[in-house]
Protein backbone atom coordinates (compact mmCIF):
# COMPACT_ATOMS: atom_id res chain seq x y z
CA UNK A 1 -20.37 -1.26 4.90
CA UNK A 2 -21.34 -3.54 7.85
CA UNK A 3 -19.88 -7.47 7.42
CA UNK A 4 -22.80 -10.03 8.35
CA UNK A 5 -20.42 -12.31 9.73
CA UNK A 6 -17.57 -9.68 11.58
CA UNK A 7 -13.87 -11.01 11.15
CA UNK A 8 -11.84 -12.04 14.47
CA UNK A 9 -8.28 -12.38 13.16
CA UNK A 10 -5.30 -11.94 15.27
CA UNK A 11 -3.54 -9.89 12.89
CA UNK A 12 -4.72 -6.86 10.73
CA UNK A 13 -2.01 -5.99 7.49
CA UNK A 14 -2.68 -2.83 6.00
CA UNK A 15 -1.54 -1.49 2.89
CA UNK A 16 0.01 2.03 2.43
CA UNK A 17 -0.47 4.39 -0.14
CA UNK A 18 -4.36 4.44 -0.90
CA UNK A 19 -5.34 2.54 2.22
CA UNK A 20 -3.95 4.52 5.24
CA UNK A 21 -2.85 7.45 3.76
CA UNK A 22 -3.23 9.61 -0.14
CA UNK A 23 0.46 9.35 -0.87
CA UNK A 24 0.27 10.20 -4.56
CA UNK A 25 0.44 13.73 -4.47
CA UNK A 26 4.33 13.46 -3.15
CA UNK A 27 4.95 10.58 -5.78
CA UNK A 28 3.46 12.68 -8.76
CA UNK A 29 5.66 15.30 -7.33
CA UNK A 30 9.00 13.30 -7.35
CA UNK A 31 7.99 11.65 -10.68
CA UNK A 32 7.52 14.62 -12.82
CA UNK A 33 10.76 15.99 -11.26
CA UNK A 34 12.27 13.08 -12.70
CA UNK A 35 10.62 12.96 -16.16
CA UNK A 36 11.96 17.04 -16.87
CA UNK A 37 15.20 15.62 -15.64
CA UNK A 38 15.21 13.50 -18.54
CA UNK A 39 13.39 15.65 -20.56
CA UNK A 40 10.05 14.20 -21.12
CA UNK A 41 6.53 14.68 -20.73
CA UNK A 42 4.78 14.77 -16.65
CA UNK A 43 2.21 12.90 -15.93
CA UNK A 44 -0.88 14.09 -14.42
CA UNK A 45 -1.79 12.44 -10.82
CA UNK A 46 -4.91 10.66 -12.22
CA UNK A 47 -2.92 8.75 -14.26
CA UNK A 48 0.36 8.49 -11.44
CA UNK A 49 -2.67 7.13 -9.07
CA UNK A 50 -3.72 4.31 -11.45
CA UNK A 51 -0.51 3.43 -12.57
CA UNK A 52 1.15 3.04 -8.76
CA UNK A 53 1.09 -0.02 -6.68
CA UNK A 54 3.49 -2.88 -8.21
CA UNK A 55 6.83 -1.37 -6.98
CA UNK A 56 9.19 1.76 -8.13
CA UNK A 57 10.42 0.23 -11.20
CA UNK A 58 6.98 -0.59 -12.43
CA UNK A 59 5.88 2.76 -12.26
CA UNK A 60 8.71 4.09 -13.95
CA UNK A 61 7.84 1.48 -16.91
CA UNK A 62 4.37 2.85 -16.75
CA UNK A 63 4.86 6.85 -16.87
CA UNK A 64 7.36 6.54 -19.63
CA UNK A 65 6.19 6.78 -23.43
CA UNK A 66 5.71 4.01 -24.87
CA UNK A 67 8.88 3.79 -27.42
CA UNK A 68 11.33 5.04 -24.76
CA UNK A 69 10.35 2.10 -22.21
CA UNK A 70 13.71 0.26 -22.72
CA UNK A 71 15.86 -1.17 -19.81
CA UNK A 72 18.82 1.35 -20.13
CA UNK A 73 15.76 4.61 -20.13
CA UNK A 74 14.09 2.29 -17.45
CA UNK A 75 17.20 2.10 -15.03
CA UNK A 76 18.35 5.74 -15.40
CA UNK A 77 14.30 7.36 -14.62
CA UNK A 78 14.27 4.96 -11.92
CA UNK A 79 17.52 6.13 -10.39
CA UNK A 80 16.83 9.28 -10.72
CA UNK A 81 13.15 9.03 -9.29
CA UNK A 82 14.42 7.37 -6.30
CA UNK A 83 16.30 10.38 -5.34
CA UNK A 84 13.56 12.94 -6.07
CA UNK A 85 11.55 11.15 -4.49
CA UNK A 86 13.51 10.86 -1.29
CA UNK A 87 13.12 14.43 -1.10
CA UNK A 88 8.84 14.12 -1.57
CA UNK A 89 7.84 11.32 0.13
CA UNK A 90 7.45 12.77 3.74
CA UNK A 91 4.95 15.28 1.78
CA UNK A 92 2.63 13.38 3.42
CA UNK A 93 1.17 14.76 6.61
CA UNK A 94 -1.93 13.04 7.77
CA UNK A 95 -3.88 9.82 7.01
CA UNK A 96 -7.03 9.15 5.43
CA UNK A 97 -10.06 11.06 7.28
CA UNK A 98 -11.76 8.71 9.91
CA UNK A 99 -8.53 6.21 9.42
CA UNK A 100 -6.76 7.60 12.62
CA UNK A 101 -10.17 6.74 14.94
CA UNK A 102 -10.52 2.80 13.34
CA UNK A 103 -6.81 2.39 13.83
CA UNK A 104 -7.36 3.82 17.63
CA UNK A 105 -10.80 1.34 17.82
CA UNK A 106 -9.34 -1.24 16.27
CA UNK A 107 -6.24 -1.15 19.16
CA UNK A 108 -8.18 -0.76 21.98
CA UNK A 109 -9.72 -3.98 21.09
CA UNK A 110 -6.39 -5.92 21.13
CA UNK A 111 -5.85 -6.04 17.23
CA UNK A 112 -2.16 -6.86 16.21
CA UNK A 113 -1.54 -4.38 13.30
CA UNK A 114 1.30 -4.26 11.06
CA UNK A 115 2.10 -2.39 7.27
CA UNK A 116 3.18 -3.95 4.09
CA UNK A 117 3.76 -1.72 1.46
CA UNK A 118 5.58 -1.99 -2.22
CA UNK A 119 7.09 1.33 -1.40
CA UNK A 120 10.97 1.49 -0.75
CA UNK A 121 11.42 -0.11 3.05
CA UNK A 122 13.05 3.11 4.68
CA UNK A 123 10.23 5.30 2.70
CA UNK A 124 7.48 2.86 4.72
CA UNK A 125 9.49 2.87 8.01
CA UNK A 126 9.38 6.56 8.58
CA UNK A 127 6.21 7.44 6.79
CA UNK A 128 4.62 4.96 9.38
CA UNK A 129 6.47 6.84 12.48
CA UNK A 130 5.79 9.61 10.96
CA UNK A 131 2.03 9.35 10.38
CA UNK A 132 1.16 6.23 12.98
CA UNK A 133 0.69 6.52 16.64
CA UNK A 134 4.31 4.40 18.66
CA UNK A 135 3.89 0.87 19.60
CA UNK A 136 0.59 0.23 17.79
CA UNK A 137 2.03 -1.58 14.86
CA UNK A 138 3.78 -4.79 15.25
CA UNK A 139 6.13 -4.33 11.83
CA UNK A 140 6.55 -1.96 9.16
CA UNK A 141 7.99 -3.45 5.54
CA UNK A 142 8.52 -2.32 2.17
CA UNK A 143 10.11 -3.14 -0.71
CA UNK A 144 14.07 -3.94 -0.36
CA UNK A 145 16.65 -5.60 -2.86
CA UNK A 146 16.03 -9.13 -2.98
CA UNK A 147 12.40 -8.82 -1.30
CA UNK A 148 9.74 -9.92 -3.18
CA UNK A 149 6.67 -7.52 -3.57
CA UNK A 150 3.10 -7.82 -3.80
CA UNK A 151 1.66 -9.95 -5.12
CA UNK A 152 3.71 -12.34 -3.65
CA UNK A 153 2.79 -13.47 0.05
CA UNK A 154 6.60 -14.12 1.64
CA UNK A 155 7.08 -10.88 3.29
CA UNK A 156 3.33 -11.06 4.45
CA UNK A 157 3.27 -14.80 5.49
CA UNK A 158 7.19 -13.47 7.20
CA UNK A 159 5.10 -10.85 8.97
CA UNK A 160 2.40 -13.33 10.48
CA UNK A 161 5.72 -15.64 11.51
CA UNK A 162 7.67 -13.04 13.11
CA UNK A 163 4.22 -12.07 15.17
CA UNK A 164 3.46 -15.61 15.81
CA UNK A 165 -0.13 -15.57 13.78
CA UNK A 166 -0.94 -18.26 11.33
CA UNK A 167 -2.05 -16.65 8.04
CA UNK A 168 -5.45 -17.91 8.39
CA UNK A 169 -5.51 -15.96 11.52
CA UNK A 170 -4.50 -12.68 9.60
CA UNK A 171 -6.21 -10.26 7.43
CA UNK A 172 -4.91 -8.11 4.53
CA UNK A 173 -6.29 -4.71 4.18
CA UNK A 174 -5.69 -2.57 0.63
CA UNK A 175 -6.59 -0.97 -1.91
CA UNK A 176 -4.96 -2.42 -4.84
CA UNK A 177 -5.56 -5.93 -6.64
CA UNK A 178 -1.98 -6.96 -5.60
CA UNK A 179 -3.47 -7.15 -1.73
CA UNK A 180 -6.41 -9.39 -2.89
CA UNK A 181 -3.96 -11.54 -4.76
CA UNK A 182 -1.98 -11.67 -1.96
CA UNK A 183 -4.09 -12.83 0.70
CA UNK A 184 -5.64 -15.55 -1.96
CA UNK A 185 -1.99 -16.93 -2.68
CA UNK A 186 -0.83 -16.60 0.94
CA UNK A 187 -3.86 -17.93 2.90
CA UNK A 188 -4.68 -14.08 4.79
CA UNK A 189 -8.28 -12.62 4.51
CA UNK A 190 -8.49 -9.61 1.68
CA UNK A 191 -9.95 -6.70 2.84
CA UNK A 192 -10.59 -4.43 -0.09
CA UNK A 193 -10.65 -0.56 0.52
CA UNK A 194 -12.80 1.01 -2.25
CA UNK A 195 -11.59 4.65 -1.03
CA UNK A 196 -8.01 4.13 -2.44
CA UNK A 197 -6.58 4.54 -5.74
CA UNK A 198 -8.46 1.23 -7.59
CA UNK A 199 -12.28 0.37 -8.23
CA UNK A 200 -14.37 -1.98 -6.56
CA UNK A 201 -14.90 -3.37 -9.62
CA UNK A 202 -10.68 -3.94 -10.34
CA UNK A 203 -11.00 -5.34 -6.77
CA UNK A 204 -14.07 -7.62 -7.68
CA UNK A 205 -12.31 -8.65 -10.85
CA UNK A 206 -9.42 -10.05 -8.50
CA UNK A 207 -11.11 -11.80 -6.52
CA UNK A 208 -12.37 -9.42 -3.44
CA UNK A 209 -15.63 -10.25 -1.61
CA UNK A 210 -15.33 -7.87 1.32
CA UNK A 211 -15.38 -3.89 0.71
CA UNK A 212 -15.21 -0.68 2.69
CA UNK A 213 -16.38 2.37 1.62
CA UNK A 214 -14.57 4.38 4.00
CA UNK A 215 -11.99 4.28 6.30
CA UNK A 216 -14.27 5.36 9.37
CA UNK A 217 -16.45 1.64 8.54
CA UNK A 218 -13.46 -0.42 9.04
CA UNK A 219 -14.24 -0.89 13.06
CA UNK A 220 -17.99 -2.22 12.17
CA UNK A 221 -16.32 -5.21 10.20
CA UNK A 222 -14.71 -6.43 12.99
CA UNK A 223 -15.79 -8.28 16.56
């Protein structure tokens, strides 16, 4: 979808999984091996895809049956998912189709780009070097100890400080509701991409007002 009035931002945030690349076939993976660990039911990816996006432990809450979500069964899936899914996560071998030529456009144009993701930090770091060409990304952060994650702005507003871009100079672009509220709380530009693992209309309901359809229309929102 062409933008009538194109964004100029200094900075351009993107999101992870559902925005650059389809990262929940390697989580569903990890999770289920988790869930027979403990001896419950798997999830299906549909519903791993629509539960993802507000951090490991959330997820874990989510895929659990609903009388066994208690903080001890909480703490032991999510220990145990974090290590199957250290062993899944570079499943992941190519980004979104069209999102490698915007990310090319969009650099040749002098765009600062940089990833925020709720996904464990050292999952993010070498996913991104990994699946992202060297030296076009200013930062790459995820979730850490003590870090808070989406929807709240620090690490995004620490992003635009460490860069030297005022937030109202930087734009936010994901898939999920948490980047929309985001942006809105932290003074960024939200971006919503309606390819990922939410619907426009969960993005509309947050608050989004500009959409792409696919990754290869990113470019034509831009000057």
């Amino acid at each position: 979808m062409t933008q009538k009035n194109k964004l100029h931002p200094k900075l351009i945030i993107f999101d992870l999984d559902g925005t650059l690349a389809d990262t929940v076939g390697s989580i569903t993976e990890a999770m289920n091996a988790a869930l027979a660990e403990m001896g419950l039911p798997a999830r299906d990816e549909d519903y791993i895809r629509r539960s993802v996006g507000n951090g490991a432990r959330l997820l874990c809450i989510r895929v659990l049956p609903e009388d066994k979500r208690d903080d001890a069964t909480v703490s032991r899936l999510l220990k145990i998912y974090n290590r199957t899914y250290g062993e899944t996560y570079m499943h992941v071998h190519e980004l979104y189709p069209g999102m490698a030529e915007s990310l090319r456009e969009l650099h040749s144009r002098g765009y600062m780009m940089a990833v925020f993701s709720n996904k464990q930090d050292a999952y993010v770091k070498e996913l991104c070097a990994s699946l992202l060409p060297a030296g076009w990304f200013g930062a790459a952060e995820g979730q850490l100890d003590g870090r808070p994650i989406k929807p709240d702005p620090a690490t995004a507003l620490e992003i635009c400080a460490r860069l030297g871009v005022s937030p109202s100079d930087a734009v936010m672009v994901g898939d999920g509701e948490t980047d929309v509220e985001l942006s809105l709380r932290g003074g960024l530009t939200p971006v919503s991409a309606t390819w990922g693992f939410r619907s426009r209309e969960a993005l509309e309901a947050a608050g989004g007002k500009i959409f792409v359809a696919h990754p290869s229309e990113l470019p034509d929102i831009f000057e």
